[in-house]
Protein backbone atom coordinates (compact mmCIF):
# COMPACT_ATOMS: atom_id res chain seq x y z
CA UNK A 1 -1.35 45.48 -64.21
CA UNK A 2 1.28 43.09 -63.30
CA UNK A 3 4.42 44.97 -64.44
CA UNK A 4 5.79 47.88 -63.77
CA UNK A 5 8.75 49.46 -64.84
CA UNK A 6 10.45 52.84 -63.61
CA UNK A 7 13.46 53.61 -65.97
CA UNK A 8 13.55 57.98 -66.35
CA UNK A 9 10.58 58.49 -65.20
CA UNK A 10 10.01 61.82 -63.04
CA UNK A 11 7.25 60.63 -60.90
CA UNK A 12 5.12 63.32 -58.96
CA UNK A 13 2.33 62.95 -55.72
CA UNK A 14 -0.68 63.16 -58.72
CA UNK A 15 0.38 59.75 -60.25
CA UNK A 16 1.56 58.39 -57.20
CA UNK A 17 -2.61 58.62 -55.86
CA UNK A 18 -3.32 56.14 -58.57
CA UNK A 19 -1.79 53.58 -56.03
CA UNK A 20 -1.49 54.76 -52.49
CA UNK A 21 -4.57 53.60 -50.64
CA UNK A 22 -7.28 56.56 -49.50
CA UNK A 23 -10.27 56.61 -47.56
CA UNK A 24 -12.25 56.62 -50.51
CA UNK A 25 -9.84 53.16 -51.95
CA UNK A 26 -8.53 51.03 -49.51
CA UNK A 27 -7.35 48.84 -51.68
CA UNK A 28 -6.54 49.99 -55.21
CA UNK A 29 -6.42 47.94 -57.81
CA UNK A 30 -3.43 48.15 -59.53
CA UNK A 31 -1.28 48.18 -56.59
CA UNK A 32 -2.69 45.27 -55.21
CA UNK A 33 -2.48 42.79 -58.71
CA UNK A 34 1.26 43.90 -59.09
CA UNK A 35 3.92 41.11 -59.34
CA UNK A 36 6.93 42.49 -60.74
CA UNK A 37 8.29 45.45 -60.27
CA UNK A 38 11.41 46.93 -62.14
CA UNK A 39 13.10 50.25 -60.78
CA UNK A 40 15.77 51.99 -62.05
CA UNK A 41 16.57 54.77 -59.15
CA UNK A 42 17.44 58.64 -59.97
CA UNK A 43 17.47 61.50 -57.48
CA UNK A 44 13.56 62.17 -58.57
CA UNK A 45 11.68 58.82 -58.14
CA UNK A 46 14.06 57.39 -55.35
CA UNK A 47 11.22 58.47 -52.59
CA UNK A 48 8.19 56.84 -54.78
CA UNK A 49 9.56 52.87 -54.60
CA UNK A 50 7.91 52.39 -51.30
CA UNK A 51 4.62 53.48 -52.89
CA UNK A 52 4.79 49.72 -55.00
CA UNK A 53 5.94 47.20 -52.52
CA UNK A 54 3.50 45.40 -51.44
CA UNK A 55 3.18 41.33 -50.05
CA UNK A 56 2.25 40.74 -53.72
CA UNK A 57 5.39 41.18 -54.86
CA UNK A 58 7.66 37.93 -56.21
CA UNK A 59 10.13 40.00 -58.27
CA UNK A 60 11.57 42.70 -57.01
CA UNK A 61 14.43 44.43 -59.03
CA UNK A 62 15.98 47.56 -57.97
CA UNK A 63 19.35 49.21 -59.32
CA UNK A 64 20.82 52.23 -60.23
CA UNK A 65 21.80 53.38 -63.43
CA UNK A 66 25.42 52.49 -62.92
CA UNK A 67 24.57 49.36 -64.16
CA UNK A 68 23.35 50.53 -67.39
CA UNK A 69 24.39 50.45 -71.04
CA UNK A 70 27.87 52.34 -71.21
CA UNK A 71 26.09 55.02 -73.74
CA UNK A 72 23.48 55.56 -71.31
CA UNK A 73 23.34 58.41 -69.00
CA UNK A 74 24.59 57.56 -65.33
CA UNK A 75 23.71 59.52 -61.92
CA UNK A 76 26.77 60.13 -60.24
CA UNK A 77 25.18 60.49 -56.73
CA UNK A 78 24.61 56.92 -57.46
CA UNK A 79 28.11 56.05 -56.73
CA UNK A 80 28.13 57.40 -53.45
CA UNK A 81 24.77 57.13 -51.93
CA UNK A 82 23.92 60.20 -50.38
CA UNK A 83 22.72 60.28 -46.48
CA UNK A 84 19.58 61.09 -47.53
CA UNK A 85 18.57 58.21 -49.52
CA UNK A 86 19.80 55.79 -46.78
CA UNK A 87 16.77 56.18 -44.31
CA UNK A 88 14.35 55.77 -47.47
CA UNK A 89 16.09 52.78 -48.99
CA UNK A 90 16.11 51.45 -45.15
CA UNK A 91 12.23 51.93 -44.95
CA UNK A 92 12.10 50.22 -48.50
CA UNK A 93 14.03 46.87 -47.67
CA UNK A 94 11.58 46.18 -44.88
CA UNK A 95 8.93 46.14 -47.19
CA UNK A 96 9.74 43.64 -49.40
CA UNK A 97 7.90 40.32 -48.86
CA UNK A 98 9.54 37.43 -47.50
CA UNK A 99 7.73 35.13 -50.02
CA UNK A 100 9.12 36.91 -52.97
CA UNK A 101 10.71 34.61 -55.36
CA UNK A 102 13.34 36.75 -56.80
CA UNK A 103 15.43 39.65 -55.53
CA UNK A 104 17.79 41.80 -57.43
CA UNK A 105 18.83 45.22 -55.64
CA UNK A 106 22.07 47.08 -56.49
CA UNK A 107 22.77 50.28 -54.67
CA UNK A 108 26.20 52.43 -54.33
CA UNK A 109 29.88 51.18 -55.27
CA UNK A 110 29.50 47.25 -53.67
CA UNK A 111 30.69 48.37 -50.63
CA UNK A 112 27.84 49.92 -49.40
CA UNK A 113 27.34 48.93 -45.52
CA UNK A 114 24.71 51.52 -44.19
CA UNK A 115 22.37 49.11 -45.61
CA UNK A 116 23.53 45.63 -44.19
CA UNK A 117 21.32 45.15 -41.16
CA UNK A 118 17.69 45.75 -43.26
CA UNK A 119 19.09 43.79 -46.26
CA UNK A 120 20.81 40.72 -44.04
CA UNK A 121 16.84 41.09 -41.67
CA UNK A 122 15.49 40.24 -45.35
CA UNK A 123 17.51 37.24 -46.06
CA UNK A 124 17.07 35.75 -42.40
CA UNK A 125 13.33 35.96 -43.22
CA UNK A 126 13.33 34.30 -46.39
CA UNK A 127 12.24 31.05 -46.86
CA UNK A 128 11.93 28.19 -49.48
CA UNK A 129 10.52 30.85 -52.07
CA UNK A 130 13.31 32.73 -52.45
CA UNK A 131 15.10 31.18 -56.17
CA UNK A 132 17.13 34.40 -57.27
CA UNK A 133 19.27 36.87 -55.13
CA UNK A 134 21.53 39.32 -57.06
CA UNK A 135 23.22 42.33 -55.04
CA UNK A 136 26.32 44.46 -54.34
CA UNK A 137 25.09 45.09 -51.10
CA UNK A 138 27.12 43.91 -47.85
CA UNK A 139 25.85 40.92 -46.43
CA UNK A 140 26.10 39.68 -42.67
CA UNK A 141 27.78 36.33 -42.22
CA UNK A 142 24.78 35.01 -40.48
CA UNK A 143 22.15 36.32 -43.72
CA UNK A 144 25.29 34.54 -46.04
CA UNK A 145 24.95 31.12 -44.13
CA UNK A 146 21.65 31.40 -44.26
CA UNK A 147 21.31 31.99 -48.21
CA UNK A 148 23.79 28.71 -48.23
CA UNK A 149 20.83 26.20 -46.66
CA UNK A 150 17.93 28.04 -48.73
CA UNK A 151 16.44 24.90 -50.26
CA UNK A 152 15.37 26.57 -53.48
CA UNK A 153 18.25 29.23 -54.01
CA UNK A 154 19.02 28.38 -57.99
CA UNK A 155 20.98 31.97 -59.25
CA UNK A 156 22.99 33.99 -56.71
CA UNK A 157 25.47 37.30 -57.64
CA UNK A 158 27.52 38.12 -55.23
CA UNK A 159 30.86 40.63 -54.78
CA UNK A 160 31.64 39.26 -51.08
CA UNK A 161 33.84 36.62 -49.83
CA UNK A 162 32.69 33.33 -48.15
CA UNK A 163 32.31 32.92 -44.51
CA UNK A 164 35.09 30.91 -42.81
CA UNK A 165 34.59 27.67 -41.95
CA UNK A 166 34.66 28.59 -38.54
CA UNK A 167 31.79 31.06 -38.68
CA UNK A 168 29.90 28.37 -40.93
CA UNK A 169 29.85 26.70 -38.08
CA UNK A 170 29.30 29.05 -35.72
CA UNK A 171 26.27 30.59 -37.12
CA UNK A 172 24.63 27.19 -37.04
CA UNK A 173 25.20 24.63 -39.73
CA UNK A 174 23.12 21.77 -38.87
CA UNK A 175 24.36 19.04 -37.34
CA UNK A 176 24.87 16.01 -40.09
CA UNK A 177 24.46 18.47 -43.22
CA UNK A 178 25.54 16.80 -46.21
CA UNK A 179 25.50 19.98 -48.46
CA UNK A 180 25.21 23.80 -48.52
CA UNK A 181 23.56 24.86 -51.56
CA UNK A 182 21.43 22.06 -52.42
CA UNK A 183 19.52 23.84 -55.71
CA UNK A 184 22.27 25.95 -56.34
CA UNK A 185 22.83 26.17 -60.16
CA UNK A 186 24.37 29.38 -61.19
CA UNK A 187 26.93 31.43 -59.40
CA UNK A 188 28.02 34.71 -60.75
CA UNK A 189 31.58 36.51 -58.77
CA UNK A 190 31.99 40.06 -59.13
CA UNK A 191 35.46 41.00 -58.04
CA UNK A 192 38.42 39.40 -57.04
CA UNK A 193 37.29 38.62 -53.20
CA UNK A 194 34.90 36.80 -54.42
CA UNK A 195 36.83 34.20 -55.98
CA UNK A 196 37.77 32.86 -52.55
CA UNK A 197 34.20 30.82 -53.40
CA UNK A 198 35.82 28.47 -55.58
CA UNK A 199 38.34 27.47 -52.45
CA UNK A 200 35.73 27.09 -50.69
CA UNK A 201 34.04 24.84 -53.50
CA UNK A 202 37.20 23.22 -53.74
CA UNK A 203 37.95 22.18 -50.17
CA UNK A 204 34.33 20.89 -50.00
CA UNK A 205 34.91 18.47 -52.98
CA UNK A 206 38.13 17.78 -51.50
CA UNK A 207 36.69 16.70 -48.62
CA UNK A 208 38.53 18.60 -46.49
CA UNK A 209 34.99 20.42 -45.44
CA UNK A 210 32.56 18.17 -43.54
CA UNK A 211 29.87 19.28 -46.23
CA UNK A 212 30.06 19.30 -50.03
CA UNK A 213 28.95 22.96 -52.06
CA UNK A 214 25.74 22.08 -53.65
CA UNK A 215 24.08 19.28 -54.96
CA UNK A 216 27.02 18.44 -57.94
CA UNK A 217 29.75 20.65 -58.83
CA UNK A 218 28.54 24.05 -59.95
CA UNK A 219 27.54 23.92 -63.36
CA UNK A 220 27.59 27.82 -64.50
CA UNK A 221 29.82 30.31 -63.41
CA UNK A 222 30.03 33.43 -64.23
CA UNK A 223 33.40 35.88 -62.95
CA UNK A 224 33.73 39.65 -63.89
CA UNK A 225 36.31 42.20 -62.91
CA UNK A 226 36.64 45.47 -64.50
CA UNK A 227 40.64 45.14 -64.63
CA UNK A 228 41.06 41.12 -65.02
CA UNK A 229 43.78 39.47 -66.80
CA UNK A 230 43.13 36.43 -68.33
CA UNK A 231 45.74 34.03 -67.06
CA UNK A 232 46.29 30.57 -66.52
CA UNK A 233 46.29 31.09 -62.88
CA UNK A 234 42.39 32.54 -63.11
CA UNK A 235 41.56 29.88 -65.08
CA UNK A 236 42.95 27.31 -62.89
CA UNK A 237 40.86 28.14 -60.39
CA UNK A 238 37.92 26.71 -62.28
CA UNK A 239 39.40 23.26 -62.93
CA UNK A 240 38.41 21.57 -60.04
CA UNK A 241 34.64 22.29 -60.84
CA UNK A 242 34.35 19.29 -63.79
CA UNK A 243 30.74 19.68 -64.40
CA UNK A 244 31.28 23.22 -65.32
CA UNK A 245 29.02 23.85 -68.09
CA UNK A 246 29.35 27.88 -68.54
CA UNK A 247 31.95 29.89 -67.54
CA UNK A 248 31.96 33.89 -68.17
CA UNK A 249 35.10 35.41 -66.65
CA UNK A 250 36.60 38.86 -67.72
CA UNK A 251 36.05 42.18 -69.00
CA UNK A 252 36.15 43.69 -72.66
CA UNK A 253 39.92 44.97 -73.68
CA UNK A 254 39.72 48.95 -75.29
CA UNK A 255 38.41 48.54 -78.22
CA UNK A 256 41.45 50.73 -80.09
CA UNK A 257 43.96 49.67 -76.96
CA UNK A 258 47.36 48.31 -77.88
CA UNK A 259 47.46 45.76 -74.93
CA UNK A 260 45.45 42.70 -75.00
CA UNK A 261 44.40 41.77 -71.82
CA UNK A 262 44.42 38.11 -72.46
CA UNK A 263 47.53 35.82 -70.93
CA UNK A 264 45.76 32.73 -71.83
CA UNK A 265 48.41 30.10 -74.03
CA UNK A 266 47.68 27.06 -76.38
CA UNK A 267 48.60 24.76 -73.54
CA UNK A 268 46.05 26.50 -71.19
CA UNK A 269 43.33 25.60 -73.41
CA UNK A 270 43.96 22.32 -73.65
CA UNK A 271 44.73 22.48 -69.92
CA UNK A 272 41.16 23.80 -69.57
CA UNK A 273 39.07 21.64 -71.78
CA UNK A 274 40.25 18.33 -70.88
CA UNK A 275 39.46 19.26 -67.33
CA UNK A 276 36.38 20.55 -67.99
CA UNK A 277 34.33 18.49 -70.75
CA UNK A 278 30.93 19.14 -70.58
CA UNK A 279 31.26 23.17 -71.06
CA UNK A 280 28.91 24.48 -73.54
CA UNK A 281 29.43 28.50 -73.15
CA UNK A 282 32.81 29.50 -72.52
CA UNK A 283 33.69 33.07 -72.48
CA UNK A 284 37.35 34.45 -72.30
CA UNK A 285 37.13 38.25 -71.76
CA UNK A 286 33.64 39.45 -73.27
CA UNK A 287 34.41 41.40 -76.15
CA UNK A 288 38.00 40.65 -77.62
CA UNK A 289 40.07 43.23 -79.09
CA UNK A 290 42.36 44.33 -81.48
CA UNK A 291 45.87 44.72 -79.98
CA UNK A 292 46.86 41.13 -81.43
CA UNK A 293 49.41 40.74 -78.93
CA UNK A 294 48.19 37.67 -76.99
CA UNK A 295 50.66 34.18 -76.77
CA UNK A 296 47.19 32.19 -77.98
CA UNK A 297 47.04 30.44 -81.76
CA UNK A 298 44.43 28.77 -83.55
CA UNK A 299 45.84 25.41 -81.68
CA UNK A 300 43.45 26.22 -79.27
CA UNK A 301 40.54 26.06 -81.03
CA UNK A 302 41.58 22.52 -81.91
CA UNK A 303 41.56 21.52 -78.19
CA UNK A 304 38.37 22.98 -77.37
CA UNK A 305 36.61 21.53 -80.41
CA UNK A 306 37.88 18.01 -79.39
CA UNK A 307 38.06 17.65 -75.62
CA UNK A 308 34.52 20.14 -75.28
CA UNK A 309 32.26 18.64 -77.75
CA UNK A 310 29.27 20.44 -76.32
CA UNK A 311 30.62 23.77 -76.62
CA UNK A 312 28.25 25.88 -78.40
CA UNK A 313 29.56 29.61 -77.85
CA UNK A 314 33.74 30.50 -77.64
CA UNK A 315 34.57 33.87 -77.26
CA UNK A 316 38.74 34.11 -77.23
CA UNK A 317 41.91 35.99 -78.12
CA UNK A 318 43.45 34.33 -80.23
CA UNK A 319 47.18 36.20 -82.15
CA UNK A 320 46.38 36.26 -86.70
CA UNK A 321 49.90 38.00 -87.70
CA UNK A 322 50.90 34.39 -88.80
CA UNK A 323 47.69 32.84 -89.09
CA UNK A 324 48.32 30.94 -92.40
CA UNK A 325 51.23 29.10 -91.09
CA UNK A 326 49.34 29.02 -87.20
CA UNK A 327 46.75 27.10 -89.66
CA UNK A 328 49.17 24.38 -90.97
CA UNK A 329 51.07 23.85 -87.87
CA UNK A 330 47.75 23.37 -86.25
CA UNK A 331 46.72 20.99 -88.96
CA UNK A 332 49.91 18.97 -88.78
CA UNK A 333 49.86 18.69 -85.13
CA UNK A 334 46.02 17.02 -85.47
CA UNK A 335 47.05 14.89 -88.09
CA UNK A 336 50.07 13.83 -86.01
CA UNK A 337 47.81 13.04 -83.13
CA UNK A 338 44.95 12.02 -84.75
CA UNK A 339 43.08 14.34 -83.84
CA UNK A 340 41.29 15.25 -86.94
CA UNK A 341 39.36 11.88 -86.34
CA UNK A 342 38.14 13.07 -83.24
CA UNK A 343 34.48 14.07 -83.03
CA UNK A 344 34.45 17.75 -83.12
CA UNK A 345 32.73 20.53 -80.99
CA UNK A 346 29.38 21.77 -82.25
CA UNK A 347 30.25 25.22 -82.17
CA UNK A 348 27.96 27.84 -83.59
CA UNK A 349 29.11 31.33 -82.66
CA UNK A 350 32.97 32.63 -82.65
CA UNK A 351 33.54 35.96 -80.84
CA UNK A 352 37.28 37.00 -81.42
CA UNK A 353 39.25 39.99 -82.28
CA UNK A 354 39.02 42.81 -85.25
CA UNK A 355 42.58 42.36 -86.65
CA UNK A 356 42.92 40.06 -89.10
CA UNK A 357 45.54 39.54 -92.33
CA UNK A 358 44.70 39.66 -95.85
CA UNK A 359 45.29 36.17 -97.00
CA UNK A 360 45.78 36.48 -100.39
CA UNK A 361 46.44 32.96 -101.86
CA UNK A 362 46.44 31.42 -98.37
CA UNK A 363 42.75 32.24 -97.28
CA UNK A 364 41.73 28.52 -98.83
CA UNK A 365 43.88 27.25 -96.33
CA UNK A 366 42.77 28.78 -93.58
CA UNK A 367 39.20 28.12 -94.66
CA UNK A 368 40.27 24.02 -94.66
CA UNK A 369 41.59 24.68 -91.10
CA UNK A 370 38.83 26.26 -89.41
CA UNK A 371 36.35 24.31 -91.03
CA UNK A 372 37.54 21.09 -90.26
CA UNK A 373 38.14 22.09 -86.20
CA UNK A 374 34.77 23.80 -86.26
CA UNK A 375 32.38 21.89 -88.32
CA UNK A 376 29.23 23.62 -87.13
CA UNK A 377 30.09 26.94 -87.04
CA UNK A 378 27.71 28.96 -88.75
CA UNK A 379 27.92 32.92 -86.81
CA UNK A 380 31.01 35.10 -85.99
CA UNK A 381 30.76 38.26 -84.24
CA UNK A 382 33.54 40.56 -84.37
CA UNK A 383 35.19 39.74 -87.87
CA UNK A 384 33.41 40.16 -91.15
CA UNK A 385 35.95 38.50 -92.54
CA UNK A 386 35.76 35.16 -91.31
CA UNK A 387 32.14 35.04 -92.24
CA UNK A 388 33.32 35.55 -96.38
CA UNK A 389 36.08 32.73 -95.60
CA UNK A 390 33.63 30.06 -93.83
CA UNK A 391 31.06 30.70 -96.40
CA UNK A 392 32.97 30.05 -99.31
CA UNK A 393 34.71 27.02 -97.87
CA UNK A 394 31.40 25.76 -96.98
CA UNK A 395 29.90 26.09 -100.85
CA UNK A 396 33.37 25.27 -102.76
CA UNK A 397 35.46 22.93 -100.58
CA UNK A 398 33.80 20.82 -97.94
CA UNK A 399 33.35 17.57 -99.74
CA UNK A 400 37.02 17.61 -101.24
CA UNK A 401 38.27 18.39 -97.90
CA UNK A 402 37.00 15.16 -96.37
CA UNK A 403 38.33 12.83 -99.02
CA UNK A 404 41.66 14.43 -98.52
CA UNK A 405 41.61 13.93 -95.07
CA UNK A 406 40.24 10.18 -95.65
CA UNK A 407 43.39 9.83 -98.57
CA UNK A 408 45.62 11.38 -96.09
CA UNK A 409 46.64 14.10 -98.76
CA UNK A 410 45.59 17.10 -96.58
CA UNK A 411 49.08 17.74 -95.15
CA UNK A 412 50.65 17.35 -98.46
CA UNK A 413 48.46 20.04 -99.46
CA UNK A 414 49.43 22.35 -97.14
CA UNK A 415 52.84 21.78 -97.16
CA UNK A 416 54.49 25.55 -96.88
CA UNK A 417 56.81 23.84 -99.75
């Protein structure tokens, strides 16, 4: 067995002897040819995960069920770990291997300190194995700066701030570094303190830091926050990170709620994607909704298409209570710039919101519109209705659409008169 996963199980001292090493069995088997080992903690297997750990061991992920599906059942102790738990989880921690290759333990509500001195031990002991390190756990500023020089650290998730520079250099930066991070390649924040990364990431490209943050410029980045509004200001924070290839920042808006929680504009987006070219994913709040009340058009689709023509996945708010005539002012404003020239994105999937108009004689037009800005797209998620509009633009009207665009007829087409 390599695997093992713990999810509800209610594990008692009979199964536990299958592993834990007699007289008899020094060594058992199965203990001793495990390499992963999945745990999801509840109040009845919590004293068991010791049982598992062993130098074997190069993936370690431990959590709670506070980071489960929403429908699922969660432990409330969880929250809050209880005294009790502490001294086991402690005793746990300084078992895992240093060699391990990836690390994912979540424990409590992210502030969780009781734990920082055997979690932060772990970290100084790691070495060039360690790829992956996801927590909420507190982190000294001496195991932080030492994650930072890890030559093969590719994924970290992280809820704290950065170190000053101060203690960066107080905790022993080495003399002549040229970079912190050098494999870095994914960096997920989880709530606003964390942000301060990107200044950090900032001043170092800047130059106003004696090192630069990783190898390039960052090229995924993830940001969630249960409460976050969507805002040019957020977003601006990315900018300075060009080679951005993925961002994921927000949380889902109620599904039923009446507030969108999306400030993002038209001139945001194009803001955005001509500062940031190369992104393929980009994800503005994870699961749109219906409220219809953001300031964003379909004018921002046009930028994205044109400035990010990598972009594969665009999840957005974007306001349909005047979509046909958003549609032809968007249309007029590309032919106007030339834009409709312009090679286009070769975006697959669309996530947007559930509210949409009944077109009624105007759905060809919106049809021509999103077809020609999105060329490629072939899945939406979210709106049923799109799906019936793409599809019969695709079969009825994509030929006739490019020789009115080469005739220059399109915008006497859609002329509202």
């Amino acid at each position: 067995m390599r695997q093992l996963r713990v999810r509800e199980w209610e594990l008692s001292e009979d199964i536990t002897r299958l592993f834990v090493p007699t007289s008899t069995n020094p060594h058992p088997f199965l203990r001793l040819k495990l390499r992963e080992l999945d745990w999801w903690l509840n109040e009845s297997n919590v004293s068991f995960v010791s049982t598992f750990l062993s130098s074997n061991l190069t993936k370690i992920d431990i959590k709670s069920n506070l980071l489960a599906h929403p429908h699922e059942r969660v432990d409330p102790w969880l929250d809050d770990i209880p005294d009790e738990v502490v001294p086991v989880m402690r005793s746990a921690i300084k078992m895992f291997p240093s060699s391990v290759q990836s690390l994912a333990i979540y424990l409590g509500n992210g502030q969780e300190t009781r734990l920082t001195e055997e979690i932060s031990a772990f970290i100084l002991g790691c070495g060039e194995s360690l790829q992956e390190f996801h927590s909420n756990l507190v982190l000294s500023t001496e195991a932080v700066v030492h994650l930072m020089h890890l030559p093969n650290l590719r994924t970290w998730i992280t809820e704290q701030e950065p170190p000053r520079v101060a203690d960066l250099i107080r905790h022993g930066t080495p003399d002549g570094a040229t970079h912190l991070f050098p494999s870095l390649e994914a960096l997920e924040l989880i709530r606003e303190p964390a942000l301060e990364w990107l200044s950090l990431f900032k001043a170092a490209k800047n130059r106003d830091l004696p090192w630069t943050m990783a190898r390039n410029s960052l090229p995924n980045l993830t940001y969630i926050h249960p409460a976050i509004i969507v805002d040019s200001t957020l977003l601006s924070r990315f900018v300075p990170s060009t080679d951005l290839v993925r961002i994921f920042t927000g949380m889902r808006c109620l599904i039923r709620g009446t507030t969108c929680t999306s400030r993002f504009t038209d001139q945001d987006a194009e803001t955005l994607a001509v500062a940031l070219p190369r992104l393929e994913y980009l994800t503005l709040g994870e699961w749109p909704c219906n409220a219809n009340t953001c300031p964003t058009t379909v004018l921002s689709l046009l930028f994205l298409s044109v400035h990010c023509t990598s972009l594969k996945h665009l999840s957005i708010h974007f306001r349909t209570t005047n979509l046909p005539m958003d549609v032809i002012a968007m249309l007029d404003y590309a032919c106007s710039y030339d834009l409709y020239r312009r090679p286009k994105c070769v975006l697959e999937t669309l996530v947007t919101g559930d509210q949409i108009p009944v077109f009624g004689d105007n759905e060809l037009v919106v049809s021509i519109g999103m077809a020609t800005i999105l060329p490629s797209l072939t899945r939406f998620e979210g709106l049923t209705r799109w799906a019936v509009i793409t599809e019969e633009f695709r079969l009825r009207m994509e030929s006739a659409v490019e020789n009115l665009w080469n005739l220059g007829a399109l915008p006497d087409l859609l002329s509202p008169h």
